[in-house]
Protein backbone atom coordinates (compact mmCIF):
# COMPACT_ATOMS: atom_id res chain seq x y z
CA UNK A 1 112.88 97.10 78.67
CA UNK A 2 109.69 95.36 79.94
CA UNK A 3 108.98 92.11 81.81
CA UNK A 4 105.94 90.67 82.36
CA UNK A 5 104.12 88.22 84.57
CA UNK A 6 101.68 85.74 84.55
CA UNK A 7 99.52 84.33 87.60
CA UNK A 8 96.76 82.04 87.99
CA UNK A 9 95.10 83.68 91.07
CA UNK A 10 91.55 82.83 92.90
CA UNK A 11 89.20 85.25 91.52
CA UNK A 12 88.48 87.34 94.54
CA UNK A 13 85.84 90.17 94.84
CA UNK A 14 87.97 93.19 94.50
CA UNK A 15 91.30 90.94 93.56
CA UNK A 16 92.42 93.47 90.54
CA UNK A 17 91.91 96.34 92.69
CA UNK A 18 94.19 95.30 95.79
CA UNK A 19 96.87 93.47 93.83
CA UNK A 20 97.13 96.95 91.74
CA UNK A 21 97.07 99.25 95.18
CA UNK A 22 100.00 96.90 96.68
CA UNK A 23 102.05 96.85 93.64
CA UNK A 24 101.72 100.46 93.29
CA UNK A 25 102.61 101.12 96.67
CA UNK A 26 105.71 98.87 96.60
CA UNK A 27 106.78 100.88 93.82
CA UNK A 28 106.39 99.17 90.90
CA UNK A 29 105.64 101.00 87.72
CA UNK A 30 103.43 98.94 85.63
CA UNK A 31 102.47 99.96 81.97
CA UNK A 32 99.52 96.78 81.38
CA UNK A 33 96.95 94.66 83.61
CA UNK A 34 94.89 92.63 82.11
CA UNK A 35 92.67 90.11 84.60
CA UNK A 36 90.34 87.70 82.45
CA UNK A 37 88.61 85.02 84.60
CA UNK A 38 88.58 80.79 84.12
CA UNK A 39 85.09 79.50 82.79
CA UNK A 40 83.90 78.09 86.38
CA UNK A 41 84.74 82.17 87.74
CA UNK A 42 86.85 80.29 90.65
CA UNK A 43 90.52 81.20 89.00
CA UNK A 44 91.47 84.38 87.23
CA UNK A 45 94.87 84.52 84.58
CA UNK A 46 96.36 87.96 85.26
CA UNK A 47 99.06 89.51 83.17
CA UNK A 48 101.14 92.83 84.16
CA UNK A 49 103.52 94.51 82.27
CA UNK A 50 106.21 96.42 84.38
CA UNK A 51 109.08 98.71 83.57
CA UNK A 52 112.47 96.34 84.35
CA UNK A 53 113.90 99.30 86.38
CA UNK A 54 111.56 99.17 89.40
CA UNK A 55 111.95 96.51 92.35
CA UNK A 56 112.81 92.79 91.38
CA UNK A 57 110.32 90.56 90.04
CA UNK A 58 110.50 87.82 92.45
CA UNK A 59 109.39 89.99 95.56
CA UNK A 60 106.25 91.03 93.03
CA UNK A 61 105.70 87.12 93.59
CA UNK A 62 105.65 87.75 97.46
CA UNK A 63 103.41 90.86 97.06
CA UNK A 64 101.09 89.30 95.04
CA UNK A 65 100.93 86.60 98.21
CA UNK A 66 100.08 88.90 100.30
CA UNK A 67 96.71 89.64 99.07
CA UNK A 68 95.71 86.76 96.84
CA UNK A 69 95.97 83.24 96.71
CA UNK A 70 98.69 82.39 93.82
CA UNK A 71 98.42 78.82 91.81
CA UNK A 72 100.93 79.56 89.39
CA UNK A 73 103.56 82.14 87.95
CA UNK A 74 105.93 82.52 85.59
CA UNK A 75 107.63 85.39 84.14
CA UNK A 76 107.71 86.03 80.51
CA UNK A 77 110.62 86.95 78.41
CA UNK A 78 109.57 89.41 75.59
């Protein structure tokens, strides 16, 4: 089973690339990542697919604080 999350993040030189690193270290094991930016390039909407197995969702939340501003998050049933 997969779960996936969506954030509204500030769009941060490098953002994709540190978010992915921390994750990855933390040992999640995510299958998707898509980052797509707002129109004013301030915000990004980031998606990520993960495998249900690995560590709970809601300290992805706290990892994701770590290295980014986060506006908004929700998890997505599929």
């Amino acid at each position: 089973m997969e779960r996936m999350l969506r954030a509204t993040i500030e769009n941060e030189p490098e953002v994709l690339m540190r978010v992915t690193a921390l994750l990855k270290r933390k040992g999640y094991q995510m299958k998707r990542i898509v980052m797509q930016s707002d129109e004013d390039q301030k915000k990004a909407n980031l998606e990520i697919t993960m495998q249900s197995d690995g560590p709970a969702l809601d300290s992805a939340l706290l990892v994701l604080k770590r290295v980014v501003n986060v506006y908004s998050v929700v998890e997505v049933n599929q």
